[in-house]
C-alpha atoms as a PDB file:
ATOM      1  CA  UNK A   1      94.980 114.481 103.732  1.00  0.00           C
ATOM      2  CA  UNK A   2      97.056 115.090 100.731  1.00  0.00           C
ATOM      3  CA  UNK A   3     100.318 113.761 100.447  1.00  0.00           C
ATOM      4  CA  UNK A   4     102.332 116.640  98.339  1.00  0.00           C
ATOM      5  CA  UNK A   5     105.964 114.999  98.683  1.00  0.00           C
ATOM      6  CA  UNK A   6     106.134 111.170  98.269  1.00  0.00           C
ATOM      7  CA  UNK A   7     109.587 110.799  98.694  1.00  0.00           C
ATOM      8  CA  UNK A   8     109.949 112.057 102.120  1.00  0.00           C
ATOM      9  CA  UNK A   9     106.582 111.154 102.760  1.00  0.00           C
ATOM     10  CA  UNK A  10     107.866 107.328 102.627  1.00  0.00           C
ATOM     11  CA  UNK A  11     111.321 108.093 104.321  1.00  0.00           C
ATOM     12  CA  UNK A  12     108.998 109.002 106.956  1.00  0.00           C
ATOM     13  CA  UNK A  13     107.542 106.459 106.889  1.00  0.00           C
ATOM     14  CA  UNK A  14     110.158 104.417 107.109  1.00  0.00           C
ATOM     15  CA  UNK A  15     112.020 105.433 110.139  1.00  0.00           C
ATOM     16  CA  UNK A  16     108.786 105.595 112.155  1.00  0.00           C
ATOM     17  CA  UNK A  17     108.761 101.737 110.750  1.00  0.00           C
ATOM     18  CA  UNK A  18     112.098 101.339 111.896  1.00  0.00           C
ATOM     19  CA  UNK A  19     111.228 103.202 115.264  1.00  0.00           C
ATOM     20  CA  UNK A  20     108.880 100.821 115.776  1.00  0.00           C
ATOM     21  CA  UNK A  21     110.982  97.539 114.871  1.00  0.00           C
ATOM     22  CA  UNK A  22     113.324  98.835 117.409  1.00  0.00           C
ATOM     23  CA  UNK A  23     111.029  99.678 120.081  1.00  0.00           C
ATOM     24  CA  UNK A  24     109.691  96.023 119.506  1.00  0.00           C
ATOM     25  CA  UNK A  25     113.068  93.821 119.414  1.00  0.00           C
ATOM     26  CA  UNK A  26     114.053  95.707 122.533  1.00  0.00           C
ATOM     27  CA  UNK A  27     110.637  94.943 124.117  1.00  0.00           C
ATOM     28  CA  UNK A  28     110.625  91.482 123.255  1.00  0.00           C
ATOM     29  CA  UNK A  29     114.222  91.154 124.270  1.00  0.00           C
ATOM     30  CA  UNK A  30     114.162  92.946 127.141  1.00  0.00           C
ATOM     31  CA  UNK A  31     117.053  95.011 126.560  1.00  0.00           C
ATOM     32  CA  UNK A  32     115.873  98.636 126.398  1.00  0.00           C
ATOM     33  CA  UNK A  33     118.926 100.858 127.256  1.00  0.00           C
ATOM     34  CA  UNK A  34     119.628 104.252 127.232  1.00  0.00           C
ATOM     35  CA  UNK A  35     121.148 104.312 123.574  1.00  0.00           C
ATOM     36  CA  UNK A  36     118.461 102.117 122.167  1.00  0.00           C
ATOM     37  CA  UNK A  37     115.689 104.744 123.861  1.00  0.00           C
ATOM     38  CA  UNK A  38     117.346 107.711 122.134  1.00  0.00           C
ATOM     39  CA  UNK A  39     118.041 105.932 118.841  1.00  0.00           C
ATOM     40  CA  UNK A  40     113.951 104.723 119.121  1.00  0.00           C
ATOM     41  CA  UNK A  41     112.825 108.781 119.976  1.00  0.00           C
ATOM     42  CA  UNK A  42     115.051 110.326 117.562  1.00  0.00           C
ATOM     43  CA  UNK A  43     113.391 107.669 114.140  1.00  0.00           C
ATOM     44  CA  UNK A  44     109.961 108.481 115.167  1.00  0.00           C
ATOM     45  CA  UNK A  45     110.649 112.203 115.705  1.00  0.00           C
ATOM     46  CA  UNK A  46     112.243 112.480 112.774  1.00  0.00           C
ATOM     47  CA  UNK A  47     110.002 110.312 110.985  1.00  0.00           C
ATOM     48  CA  UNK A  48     107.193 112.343 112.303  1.00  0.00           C
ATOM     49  CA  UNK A  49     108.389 115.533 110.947  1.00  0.00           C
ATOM     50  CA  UNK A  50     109.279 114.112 107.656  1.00  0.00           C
ATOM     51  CA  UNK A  51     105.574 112.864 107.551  1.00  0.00           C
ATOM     52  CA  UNK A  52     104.242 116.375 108.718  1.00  0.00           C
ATOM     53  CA  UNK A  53     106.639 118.006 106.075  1.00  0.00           C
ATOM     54  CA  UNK A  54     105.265 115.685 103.182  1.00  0.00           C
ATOM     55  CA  UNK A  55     102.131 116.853 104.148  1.00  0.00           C
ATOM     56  CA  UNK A  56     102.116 120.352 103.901  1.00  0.00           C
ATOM     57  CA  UNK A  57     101.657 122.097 100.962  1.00  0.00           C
ATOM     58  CA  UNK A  58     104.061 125.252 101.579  1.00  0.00           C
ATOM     59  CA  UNK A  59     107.252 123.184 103.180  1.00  0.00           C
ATOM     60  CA  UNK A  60     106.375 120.424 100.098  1.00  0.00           C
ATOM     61  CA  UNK A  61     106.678 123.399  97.854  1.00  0.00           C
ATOM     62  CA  UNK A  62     109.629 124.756  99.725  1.00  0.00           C
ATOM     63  CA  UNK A  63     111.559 121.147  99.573  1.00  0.00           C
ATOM     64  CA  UNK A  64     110.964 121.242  95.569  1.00  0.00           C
ATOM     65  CA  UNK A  65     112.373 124.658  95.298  1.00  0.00           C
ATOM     66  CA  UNK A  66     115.677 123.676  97.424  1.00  0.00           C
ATOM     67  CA  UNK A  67     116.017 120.570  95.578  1.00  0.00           C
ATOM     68  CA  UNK A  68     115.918 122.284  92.291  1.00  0.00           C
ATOM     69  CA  UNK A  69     118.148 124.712  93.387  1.00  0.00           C
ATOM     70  CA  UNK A  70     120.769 124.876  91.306  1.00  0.00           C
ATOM     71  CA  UNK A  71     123.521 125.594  93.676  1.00  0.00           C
ATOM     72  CA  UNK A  72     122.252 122.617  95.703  1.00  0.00           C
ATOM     73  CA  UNK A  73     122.711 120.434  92.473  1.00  0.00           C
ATOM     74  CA  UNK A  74     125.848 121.613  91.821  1.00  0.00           C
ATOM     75  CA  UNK A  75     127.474 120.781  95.363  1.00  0.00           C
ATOM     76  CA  UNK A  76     125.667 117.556  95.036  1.00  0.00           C
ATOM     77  CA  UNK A  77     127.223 116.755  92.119  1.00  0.00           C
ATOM     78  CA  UNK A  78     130.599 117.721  93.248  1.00  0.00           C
ATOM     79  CA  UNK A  79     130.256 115.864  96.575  1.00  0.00           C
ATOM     80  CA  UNK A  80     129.036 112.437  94.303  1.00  0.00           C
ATOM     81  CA  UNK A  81     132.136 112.899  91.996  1.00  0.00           C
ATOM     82  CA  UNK A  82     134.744 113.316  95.593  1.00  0.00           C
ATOM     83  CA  UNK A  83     133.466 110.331  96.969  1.00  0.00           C
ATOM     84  CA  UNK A  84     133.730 108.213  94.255  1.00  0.00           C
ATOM     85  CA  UNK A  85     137.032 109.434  93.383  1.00  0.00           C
ATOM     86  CA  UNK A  86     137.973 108.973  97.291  1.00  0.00           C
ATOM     87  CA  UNK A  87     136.255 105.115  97.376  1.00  0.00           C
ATOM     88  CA  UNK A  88     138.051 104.445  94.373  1.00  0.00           C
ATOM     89  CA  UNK A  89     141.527 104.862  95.761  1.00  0.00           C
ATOM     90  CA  UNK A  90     140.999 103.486  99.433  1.00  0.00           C
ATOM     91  CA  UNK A  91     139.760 100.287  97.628  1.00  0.00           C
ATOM     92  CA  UNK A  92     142.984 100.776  95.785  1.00  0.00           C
ATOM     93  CA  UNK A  93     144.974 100.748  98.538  1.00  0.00           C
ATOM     94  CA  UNK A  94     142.743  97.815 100.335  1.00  0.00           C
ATOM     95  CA  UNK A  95     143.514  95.591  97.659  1.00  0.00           C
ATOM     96  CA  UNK A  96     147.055  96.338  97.573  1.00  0.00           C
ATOM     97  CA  UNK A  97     147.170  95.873 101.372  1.00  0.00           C
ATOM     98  CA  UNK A  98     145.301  92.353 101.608  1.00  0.00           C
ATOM     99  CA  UNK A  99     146.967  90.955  98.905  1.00  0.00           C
ATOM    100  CA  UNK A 100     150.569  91.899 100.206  1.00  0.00           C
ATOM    101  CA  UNK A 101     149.521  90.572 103.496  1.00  0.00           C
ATOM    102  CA  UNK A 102     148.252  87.415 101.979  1.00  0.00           C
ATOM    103  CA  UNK A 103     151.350  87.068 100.131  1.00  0.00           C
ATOM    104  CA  UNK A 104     153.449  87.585 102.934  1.00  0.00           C
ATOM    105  CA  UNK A 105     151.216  85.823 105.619  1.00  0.00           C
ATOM    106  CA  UNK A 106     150.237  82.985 103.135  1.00  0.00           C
ATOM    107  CA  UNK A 107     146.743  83.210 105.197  1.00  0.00           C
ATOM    108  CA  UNK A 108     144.357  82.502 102.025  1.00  0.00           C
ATOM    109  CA  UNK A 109     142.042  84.617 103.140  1.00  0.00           C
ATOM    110  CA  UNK A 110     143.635  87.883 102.926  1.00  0.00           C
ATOM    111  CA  UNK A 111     144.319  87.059  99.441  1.00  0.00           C
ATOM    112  CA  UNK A 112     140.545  86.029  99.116  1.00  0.00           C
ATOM    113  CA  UNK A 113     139.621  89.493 100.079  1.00  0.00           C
ATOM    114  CA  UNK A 114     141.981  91.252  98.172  1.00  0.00           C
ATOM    115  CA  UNK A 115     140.806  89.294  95.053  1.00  0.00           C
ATOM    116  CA  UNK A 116     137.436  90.925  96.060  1.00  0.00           C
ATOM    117  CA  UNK A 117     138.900  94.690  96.551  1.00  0.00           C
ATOM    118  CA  UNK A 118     140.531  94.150  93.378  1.00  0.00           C
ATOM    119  CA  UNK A 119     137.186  92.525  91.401  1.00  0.00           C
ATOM    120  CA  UNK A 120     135.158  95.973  93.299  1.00  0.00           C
ATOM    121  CA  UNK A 121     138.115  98.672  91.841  1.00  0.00           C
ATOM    122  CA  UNK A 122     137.347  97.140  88.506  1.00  0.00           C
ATOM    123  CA  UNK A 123     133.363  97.217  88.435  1.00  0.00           C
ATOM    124  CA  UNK A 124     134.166 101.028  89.355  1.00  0.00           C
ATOM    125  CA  UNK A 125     136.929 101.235  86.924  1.00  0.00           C
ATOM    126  CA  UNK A 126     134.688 100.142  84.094  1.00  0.00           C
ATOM    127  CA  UNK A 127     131.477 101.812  85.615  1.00  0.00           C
ATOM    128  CA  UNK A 128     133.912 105.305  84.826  1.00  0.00           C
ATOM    129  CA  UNK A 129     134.396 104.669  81.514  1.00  0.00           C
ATOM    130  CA  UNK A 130     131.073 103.292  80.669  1.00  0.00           C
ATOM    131  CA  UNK A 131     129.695 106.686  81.914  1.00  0.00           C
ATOM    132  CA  UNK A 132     131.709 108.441  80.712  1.00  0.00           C
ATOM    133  CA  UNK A 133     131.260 107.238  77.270  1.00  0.00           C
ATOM    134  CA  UNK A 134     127.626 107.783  77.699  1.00  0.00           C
ATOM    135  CA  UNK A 135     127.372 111.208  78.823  1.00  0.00           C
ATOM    136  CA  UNK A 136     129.943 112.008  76.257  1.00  0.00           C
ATOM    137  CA  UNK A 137     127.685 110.444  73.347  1.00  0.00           C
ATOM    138  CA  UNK A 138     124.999 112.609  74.512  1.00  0.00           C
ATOM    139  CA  UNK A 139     126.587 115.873  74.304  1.00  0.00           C
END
Protein backbone atom coordinates (compact mmCIF):
# COMPACT_ATOMS: atom_id res chain seq x y z
CA UNK A 1 0.00 0.00 0.00
CA UNK A 2 1.23 3.26 -1.23
CA UNK A 3 0.33 6.29 0.35
CA UNK A 4 0.11 8.95 -2.76
CA UNK A 5 -1.38 12.00 -0.64
CA UNK A 6 0.15 12.53 2.87
CA UNK A 7 -1.74 15.33 3.79
CA UNK A 8 -5.11 13.88 3.71
CA UNK A 9 -3.71 10.69 4.32
CA UNK A 10 -2.95 12.04 8.05
CA UNK A 11 -6.24 14.15 8.30
CA UNK A 12 -7.56 10.79 7.96
CA UNK A 13 -5.96 9.67 10.15
CA UNK A 14 -6.72 11.92 12.48
CA UNK A 15 -10.42 11.99 12.69
CA UNK A 16 -10.54 8.17 12.75
CA UNK A 17 -8.11 9.02 15.95
CA UNK A 18 -10.52 11.36 17.10
CA UNK A 19 -13.45 8.85 16.28
CA UNK A 20 -11.94 6.67 18.38
CA UNK A 21 -11.14 9.09 21.46
CA UNK A 22 -14.75 9.80 21.32
CA UNK A 23 -16.09 6.44 21.06
CA UNK A 24 -13.77 5.73 24.15
CA UNK A 25 -14.60 8.80 26.64
CA UNK A 26 -18.22 8.02 25.95
CA UNK A 27 -17.61 4.31 26.72
CA UNK A 28 -15.76 4.88 29.71
CA UNK A 29 -18.21 7.51 30.80
CA UNK A 30 -21.10 5.95 29.99
CA UNK A 31 -22.71 8.65 28.23
CA UNK A 32 -23.21 7.55 24.61
CA UNK A 33 -26.11 9.66 23.18
CA UNK A 34 -27.56 10.13 20.06
CA UNK A 35 -25.34 13.27 19.07
CA UNK A 36 -22.18 11.74 20.36
CA UNK A 37 -23.09 8.37 18.05
CA UNK A 38 -23.47 10.54 14.93
CA UNK A 39 -20.54 12.85 15.68
CA UNK A 40 -18.40 9.22 16.38
CA UNK A 41 -19.89 7.64 12.68
CA UNK A 42 -19.52 10.70 10.76
CA UNK A 43 -15.06 11.08 12.00
CA UNK A 44 -14.51 7.56 11.11
CA UNK A 45 -16.51 7.73 7.85
CA UNK A 46 -15.00 10.55 6.89
CA UNK A 47 -11.75 9.60 8.10
CA UNK A 48 -12.13 6.42 6.23
CA UNK A 49 -12.67 7.99 2.96
CA UNK A 50 -9.96 10.46 3.40
CA UNK A 51 -7.67 7.35 4.06
CA UNK A 52 -9.14 5.46 0.94
CA UNK A 53 -8.69 8.78 -1.10
CA UNK A 54 -4.91 9.13 0.02
CA UNK A 55 -4.57 5.88 -1.19
CA UNK A 56 -5.52 5.84 -4.56
CA UNK A 57 -3.50 6.82 -7.18
CA UNK A 58 -6.20 8.46 -9.65
CA UNK A 59 -8.36 10.52 -6.80
CA UNK A 60 -4.52 11.41 -5.26
CA UNK A 61 -3.83 12.66 -8.72
CA UNK A 62 -7.22 14.22 -9.04
CA UNK A 63 -6.83 16.13 -5.44
CA UNK A 64 -3.33 17.61 -6.84
CA UNK A 65 -4.92 18.81 -9.96
CA UNK A 66 -7.92 20.66 -7.96
CA UNK A 67 -5.55 22.01 -5.56
CA UNK A 68 -3.41 23.48 -8.20
CA UNK A 69 -6.18 24.76 -9.86
CA UNK A 70 -5.81 28.06 -10.32
CA UNK A 71 -9.30 29.23 -9.91
CA UNK A 72 -9.34 27.26 -6.65
CA UNK A 73 -6.22 29.36 -5.53
CA UNK A 74 -7.60 32.35 -6.44
CA UNK A 75 -10.98 32.03 -4.35
CA UNK A 76 -8.77 30.78 -1.64
CA UNK A 77 -6.89 33.61 -1.59
CA UNK A 78 -9.75 35.93 -1.72
CA UNK A 79 -11.67 34.06 1.01
CA UNK A 80 -8.10 34.29 3.39
CA UNK A 81 -7.88 38.10 2.64
CA UNK A 82 -12.20 38.55 3.69
CA UNK A 83 -11.71 36.90 6.76
CA UNK A 84 -8.93 38.57 7.96
CA UNK A 85 -10.22 41.81 6.96
CA UNK A 86 -13.69 40.70 8.72
CA UNK A 87 -11.65 39.34 12.16
CA UNK A 88 -9.86 42.42 12.10
CA UNK A 89 -12.80 44.73 12.58
CA UNK A 90 -15.07 42.51 14.94
CA UNK A 91 -11.95 42.47 17.24
CA UNK A 92 -12.17 46.16 16.63
CA UNK A 93 -15.35 46.52 17.76
CA UNK A 94 -14.76 43.82 20.79
CA UNK A 95 -12.23 45.92 22.16
CA UNK A 96 -14.11 49.00 21.88
CA UNK A 97 -17.10 47.23 23.51
CA UNK A 98 -15.22 45.65 26.66
CA UNK A 99 -13.37 48.50 27.36
CA UNK A 100 -16.47 50.93 27.33
CA UNK A 101 -18.20 48.45 29.46
CA UNK A 102 -15.31 48.25 31.81
CA UNK A 103 -15.19 51.86 31.96
CA UNK A 104 -18.65 52.27 32.61
CA UNK A 105 -19.16 49.08 34.81
CA UNK A 106 -15.73 49.59 36.59
CA UNK A 107 -15.80 45.53 36.57
CA UNK A 108 -11.84 45.07 35.95
CA UNK A 109 -12.33 42.41 34.00
CA UNK A 110 -14.00 43.75 31.06
CA UNK A 111 -11.23 46.12 30.85
CA UNK A 112 -8.81 43.05 31.24
CA UNK A 113 -10.29 41.62 28.15
CA UNK A 114 -10.47 44.53 26.21
CA UNK A 115 -6.72 45.15 26.94
CA UNK A 116 -6.45 41.66 25.28
CA UNK A 117 -8.81 42.51 22.07
CA UNK A 118 -6.84 45.53 21.81
CA UNK A 119 -3.09 43.69 22.30
CA UNK A 120 -4.79 40.83 19.38
CA UNK A 121 -5.93 44.00 16.77
CA UNK A 122 -2.34 45.06 17.08
CA UNK A 123 -0.39 41.64 16.47
CA UNK A 124 -2.79 41.71 13.27
CA UNK A 125 -2.22 45.30 12.68
CA UNK A 126 1.52 44.81 12.55
CA UNK A 127 1.28 41.20 11.03
CA UNK A 128 -0.41 43.55 7.81
CA UNK A 129 2.25 45.64 7.45
CA UNK A 130 5.00 43.24 8.06
CA UNK A 131 3.53 41.28 5.07
CA UNK A 132 2.95 43.54 3.30
CA UNK A 133 6.36 44.92 3.31
CA UNK A 134 7.58 41.53 2.47
CA UNK A 135 5.66 40.60 -0.45
CA UNK A 136 6.23 44.07 -1.66
CA UNK A 137 10.20 43.63 -1.38
CA UNK A 138 9.83 40.62 -3.40
CA UNK A 139 8.15 41.96 -6.34
Amino acid sequence: MKIYNKKVFASGIFMEALGLLNLITGIMRQELEINSILLIVALFVLGFGSVMRSISRRMAAEDKVEELDERNRLIALKSKSKSFQVTQILSFILMLALLVMGKVSGYEGFLAMGVGMAFAFTISMFTEVFTYLYYESRN
